[in-house]
N, C-alpha and C. Protein backbone atom coordinates (compact mmCIF):
# COMPACT_ATOMS: atom_id res chain seq x y z
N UNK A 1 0.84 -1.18 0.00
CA UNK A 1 0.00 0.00 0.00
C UNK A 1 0.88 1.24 0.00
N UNK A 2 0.76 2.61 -0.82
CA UNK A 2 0.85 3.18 -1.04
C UNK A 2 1.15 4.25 0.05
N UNK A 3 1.77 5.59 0.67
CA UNK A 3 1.76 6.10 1.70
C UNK A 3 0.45 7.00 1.89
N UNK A 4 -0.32 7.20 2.31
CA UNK A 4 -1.47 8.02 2.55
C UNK A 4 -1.23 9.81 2.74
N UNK A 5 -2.34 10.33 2.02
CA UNK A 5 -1.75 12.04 2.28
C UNK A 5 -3.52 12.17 2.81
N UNK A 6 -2.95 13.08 3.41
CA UNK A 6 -4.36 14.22 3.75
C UNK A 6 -4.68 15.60 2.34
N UNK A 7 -5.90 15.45 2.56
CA UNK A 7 -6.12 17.04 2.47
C UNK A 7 -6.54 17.79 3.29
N UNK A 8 -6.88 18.69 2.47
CA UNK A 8 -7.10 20.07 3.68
C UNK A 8 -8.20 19.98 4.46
N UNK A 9 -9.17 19.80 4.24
CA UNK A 9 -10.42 19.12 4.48
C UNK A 9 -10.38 18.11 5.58
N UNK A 10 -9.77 17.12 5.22
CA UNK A 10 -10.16 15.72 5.55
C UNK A 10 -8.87 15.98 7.21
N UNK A 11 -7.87 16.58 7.28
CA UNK A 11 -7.23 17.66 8.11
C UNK A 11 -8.21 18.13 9.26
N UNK A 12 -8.66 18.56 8.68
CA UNK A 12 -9.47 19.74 9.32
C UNK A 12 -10.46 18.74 10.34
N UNK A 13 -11.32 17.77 9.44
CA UNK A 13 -12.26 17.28 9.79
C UNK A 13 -11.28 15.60 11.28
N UNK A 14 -10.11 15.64 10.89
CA UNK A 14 -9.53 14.53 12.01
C UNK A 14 -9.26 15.55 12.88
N UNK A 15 -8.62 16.63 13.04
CA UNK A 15 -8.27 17.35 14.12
C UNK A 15 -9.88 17.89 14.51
N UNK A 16 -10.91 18.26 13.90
CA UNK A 16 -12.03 18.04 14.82
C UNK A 16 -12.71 16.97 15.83
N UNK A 17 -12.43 16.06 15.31
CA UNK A 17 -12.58 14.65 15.92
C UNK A 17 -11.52 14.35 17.29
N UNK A 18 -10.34 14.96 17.38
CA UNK A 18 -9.94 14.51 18.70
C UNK A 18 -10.28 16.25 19.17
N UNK A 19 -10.81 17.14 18.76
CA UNK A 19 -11.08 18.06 19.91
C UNK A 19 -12.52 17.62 20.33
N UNK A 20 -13.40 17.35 19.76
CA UNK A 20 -14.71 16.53 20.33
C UNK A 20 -14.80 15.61 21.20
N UNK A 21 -13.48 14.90 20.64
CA UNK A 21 -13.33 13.27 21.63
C UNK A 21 -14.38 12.41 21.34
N UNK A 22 -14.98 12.11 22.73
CA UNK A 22 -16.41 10.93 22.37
C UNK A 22 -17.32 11.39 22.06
N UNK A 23 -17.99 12.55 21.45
CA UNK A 23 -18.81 13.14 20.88
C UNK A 23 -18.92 13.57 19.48
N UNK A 24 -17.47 13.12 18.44
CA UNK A 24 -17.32 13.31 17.22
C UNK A 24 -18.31 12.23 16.46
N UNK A 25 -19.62 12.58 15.76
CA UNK A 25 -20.28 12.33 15.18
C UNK A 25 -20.38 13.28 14.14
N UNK A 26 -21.42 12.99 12.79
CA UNK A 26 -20.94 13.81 11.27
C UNK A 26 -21.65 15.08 11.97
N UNK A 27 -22.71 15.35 12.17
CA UNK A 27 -23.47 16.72 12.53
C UNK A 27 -22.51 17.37 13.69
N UNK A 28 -22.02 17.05 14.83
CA UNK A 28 -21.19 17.30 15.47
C UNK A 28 -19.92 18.28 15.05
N UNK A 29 -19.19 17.29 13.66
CA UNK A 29 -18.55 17.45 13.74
C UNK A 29 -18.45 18.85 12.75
N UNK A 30 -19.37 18.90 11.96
CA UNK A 30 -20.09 20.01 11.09
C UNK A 30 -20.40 21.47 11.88
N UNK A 31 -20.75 21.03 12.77
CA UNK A 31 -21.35 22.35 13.76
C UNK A 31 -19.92 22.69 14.31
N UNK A 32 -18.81 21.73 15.05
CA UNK A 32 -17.92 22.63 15.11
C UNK A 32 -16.82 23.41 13.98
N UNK A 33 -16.99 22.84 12.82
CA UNK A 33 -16.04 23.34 11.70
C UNK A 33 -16.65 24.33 11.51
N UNK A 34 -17.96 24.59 11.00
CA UNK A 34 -18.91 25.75 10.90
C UNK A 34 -18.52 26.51 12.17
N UNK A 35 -18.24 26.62 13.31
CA UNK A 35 -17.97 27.69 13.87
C UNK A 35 -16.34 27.93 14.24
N UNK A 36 -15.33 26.76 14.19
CA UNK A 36 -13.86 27.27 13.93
C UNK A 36 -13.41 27.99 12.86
N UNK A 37 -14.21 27.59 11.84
CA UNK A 37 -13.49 28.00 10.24
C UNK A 37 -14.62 29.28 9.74
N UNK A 38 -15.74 29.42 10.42
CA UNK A 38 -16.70 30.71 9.73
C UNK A 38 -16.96 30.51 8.42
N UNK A 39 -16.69 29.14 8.06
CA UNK A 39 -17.29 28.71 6.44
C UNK A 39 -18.72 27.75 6.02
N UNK A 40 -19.20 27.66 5.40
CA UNK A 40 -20.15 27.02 5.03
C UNK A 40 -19.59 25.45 4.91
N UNK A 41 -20.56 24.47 5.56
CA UNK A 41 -19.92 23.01 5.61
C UNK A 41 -20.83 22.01 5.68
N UNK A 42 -20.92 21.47 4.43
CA UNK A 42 -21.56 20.44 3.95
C UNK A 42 -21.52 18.78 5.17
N UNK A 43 -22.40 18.76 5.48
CA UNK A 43 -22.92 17.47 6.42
C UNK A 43 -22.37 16.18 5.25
N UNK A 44 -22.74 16.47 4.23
CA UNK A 44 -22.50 15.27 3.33
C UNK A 44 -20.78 15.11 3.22
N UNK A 45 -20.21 16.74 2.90
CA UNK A 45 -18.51 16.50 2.56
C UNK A 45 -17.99 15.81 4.35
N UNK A 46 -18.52 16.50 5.24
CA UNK A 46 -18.10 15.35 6.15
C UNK A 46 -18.28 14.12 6.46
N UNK A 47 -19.53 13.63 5.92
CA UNK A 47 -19.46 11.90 6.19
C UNK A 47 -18.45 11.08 4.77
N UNK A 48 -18.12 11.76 4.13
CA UNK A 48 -17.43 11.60 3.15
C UNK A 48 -15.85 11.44 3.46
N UNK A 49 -15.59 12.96 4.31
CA UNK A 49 -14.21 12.64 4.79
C UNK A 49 -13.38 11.55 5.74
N UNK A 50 -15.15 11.27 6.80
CA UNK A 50 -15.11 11.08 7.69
C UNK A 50 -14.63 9.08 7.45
N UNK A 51 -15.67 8.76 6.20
CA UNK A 51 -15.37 7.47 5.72
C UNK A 51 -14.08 6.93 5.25
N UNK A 52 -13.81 8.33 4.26
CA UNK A 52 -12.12 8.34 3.71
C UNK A 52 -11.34 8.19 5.01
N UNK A 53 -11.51 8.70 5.35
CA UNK A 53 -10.68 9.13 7.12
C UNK A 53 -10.42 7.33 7.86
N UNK A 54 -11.29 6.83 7.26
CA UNK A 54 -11.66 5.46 7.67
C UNK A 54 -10.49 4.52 7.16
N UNK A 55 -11.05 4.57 5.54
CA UNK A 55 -10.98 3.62 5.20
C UNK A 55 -8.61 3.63 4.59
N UNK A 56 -8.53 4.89 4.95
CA UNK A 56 -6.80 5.38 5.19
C UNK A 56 -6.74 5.05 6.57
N UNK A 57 -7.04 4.18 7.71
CA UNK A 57 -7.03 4.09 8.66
C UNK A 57 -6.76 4.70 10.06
N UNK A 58 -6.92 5.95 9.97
CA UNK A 58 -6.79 7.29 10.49
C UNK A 58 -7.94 7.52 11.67
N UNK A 59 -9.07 6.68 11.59
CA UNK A 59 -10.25 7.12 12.64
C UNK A 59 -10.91 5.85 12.32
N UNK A 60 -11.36 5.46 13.60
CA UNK A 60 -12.49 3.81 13.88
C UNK A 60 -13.91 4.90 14.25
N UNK A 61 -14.58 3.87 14.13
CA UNK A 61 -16.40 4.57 13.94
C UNK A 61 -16.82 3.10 14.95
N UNK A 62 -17.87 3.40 15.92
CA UNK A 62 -18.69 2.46 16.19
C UNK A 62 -19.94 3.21 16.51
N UNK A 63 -21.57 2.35 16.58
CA UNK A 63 -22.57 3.17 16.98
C UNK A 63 -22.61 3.38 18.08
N UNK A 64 -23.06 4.41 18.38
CA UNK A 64 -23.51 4.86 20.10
C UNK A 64 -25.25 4.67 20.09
N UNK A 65 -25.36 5.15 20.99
CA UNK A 65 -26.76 4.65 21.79
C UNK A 65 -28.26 5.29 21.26
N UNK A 66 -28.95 4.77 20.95
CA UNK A 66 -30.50 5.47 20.03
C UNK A 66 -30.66 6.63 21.16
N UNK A 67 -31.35 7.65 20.24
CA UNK A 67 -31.81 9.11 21.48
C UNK A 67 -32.94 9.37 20.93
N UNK A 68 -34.20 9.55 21.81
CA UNK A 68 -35.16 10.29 21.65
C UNK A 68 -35.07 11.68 20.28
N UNK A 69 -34.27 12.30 20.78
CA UNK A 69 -34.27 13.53 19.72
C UNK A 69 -33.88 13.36 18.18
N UNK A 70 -33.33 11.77 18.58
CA UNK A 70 -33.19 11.32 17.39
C UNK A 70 -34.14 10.75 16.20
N UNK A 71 -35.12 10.35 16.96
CA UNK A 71 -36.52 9.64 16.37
C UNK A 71 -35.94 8.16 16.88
N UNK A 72 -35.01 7.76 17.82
CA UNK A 72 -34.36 6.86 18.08
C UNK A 72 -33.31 5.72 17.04
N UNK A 73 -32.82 6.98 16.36
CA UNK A 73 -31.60 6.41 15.26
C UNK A 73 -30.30 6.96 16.15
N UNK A 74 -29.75 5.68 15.95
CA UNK A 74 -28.17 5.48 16.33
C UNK A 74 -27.70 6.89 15.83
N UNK A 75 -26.21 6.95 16.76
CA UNK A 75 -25.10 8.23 15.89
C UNK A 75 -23.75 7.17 15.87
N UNK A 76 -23.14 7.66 14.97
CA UNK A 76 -21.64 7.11 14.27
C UNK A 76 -20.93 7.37 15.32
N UNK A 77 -20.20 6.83 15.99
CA UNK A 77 -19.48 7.90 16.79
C UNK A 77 -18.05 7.79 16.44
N UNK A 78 -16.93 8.83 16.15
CA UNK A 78 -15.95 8.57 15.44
C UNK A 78 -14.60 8.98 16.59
N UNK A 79 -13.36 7.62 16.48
CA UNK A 79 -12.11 8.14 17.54
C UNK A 79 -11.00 8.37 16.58
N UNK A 80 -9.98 9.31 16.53
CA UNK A 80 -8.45 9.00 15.60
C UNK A 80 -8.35 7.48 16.23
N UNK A 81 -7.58 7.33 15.08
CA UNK A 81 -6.68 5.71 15.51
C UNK A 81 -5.04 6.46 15.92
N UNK A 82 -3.98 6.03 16.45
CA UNK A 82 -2.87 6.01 16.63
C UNK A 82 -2.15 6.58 15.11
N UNK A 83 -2.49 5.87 14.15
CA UNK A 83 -1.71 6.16 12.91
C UNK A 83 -2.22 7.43 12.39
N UNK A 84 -3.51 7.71 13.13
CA UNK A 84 -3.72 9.57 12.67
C UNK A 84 -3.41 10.60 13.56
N UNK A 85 -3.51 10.03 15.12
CA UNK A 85 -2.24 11.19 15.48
C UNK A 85 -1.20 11.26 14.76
N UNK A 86 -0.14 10.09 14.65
CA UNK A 86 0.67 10.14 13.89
C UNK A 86 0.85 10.97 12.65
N UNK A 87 -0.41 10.74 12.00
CA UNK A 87 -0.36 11.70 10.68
C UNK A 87 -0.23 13.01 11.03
N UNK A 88 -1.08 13.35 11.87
CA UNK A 88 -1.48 14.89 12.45
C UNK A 88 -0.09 15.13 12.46
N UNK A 89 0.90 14.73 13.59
CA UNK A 89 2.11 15.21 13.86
C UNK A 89 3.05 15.06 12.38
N UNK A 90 3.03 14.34 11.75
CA UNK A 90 3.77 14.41 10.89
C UNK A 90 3.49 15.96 10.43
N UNK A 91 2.20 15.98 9.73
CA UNK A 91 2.10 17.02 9.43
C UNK A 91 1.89 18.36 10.03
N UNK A 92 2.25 18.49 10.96
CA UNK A 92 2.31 19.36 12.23
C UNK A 92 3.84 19.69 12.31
N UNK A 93 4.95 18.88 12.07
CA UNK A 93 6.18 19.19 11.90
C UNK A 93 6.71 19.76 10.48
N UNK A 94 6.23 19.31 9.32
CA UNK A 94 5.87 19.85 7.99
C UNK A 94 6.00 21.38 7.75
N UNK A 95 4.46 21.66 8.20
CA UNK A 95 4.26 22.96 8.31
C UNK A 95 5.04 23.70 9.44
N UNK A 96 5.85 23.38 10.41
CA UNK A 96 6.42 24.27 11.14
C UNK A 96 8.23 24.48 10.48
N UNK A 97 8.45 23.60 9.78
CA UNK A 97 9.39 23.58 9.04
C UNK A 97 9.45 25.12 7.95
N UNK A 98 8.08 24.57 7.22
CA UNK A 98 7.95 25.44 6.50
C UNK A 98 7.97 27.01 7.09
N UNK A 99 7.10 27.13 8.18
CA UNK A 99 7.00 28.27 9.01
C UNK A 99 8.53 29.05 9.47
N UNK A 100 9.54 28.04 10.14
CA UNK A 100 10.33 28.34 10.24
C UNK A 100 11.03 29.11 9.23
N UNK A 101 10.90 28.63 8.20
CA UNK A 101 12.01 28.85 7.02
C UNK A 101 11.22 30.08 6.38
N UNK A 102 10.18 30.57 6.37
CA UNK A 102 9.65 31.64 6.32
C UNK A 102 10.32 33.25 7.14
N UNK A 103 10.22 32.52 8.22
CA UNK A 103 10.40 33.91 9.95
C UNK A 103 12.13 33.75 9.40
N UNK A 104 12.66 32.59 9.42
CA UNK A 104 14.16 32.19 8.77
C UNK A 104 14.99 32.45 7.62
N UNK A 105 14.80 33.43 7.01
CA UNK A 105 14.82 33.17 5.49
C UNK A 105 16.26 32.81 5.29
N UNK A 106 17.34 33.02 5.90
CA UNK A 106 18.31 33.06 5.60
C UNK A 106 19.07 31.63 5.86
N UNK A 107 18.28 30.90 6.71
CA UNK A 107 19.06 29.45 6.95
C UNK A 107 18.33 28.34 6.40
């Protein structure tokens, strides 16, 4: 298998997921991007990322518990796996590289 990349998006949408913790579900996780990023955010592009996110092995999904407010339908509930912190930090050192060498220009 091939090495796995992120996008910007799909980024965005794993580092929402460990600031939620056990509450990262797709609407969840929509309502907080919609208010970190002040952008318009498709419920659908997140269950989308959220699957990709999956199936690059980056985040496990199991159901949580039926709710009244729900009409009593299950929610997804989504955790990083180990290999997406990992990613996170990879790319967390990336961009500070880059940053550096910006504020740095000379080295």
């Amino acid at each position: 298998m091939g090495r796995s990349y992120l996008g910007e998006f799909e980024e965005l949408v794993l580092l929402t997921v460990i600031v939620l913790g056990a509450g990262a579900y797709g609407v969840s996780i929509a309502e907080e991007l919609r208010q970190r990023t002040n952008r318009t955010i498709s419920l659908s592009a997140v269950h989308i990322a959220l699957y990709r996110l999956e199936e690059k092995g980056f985040v496990t999904s199991q159901m949580g518990g039926a709710t009244l407010s729900r009409g009593g339908r299950k929610k997804r509930l989504f955790m990083i796996t180990t290999a997406g912190r990992n990613m996170l930090t990879e790319i967390q050192e990336i961009r500070n590289q880059f940053w550096y060498a910006i504020v740095n220009p000379a080295q």
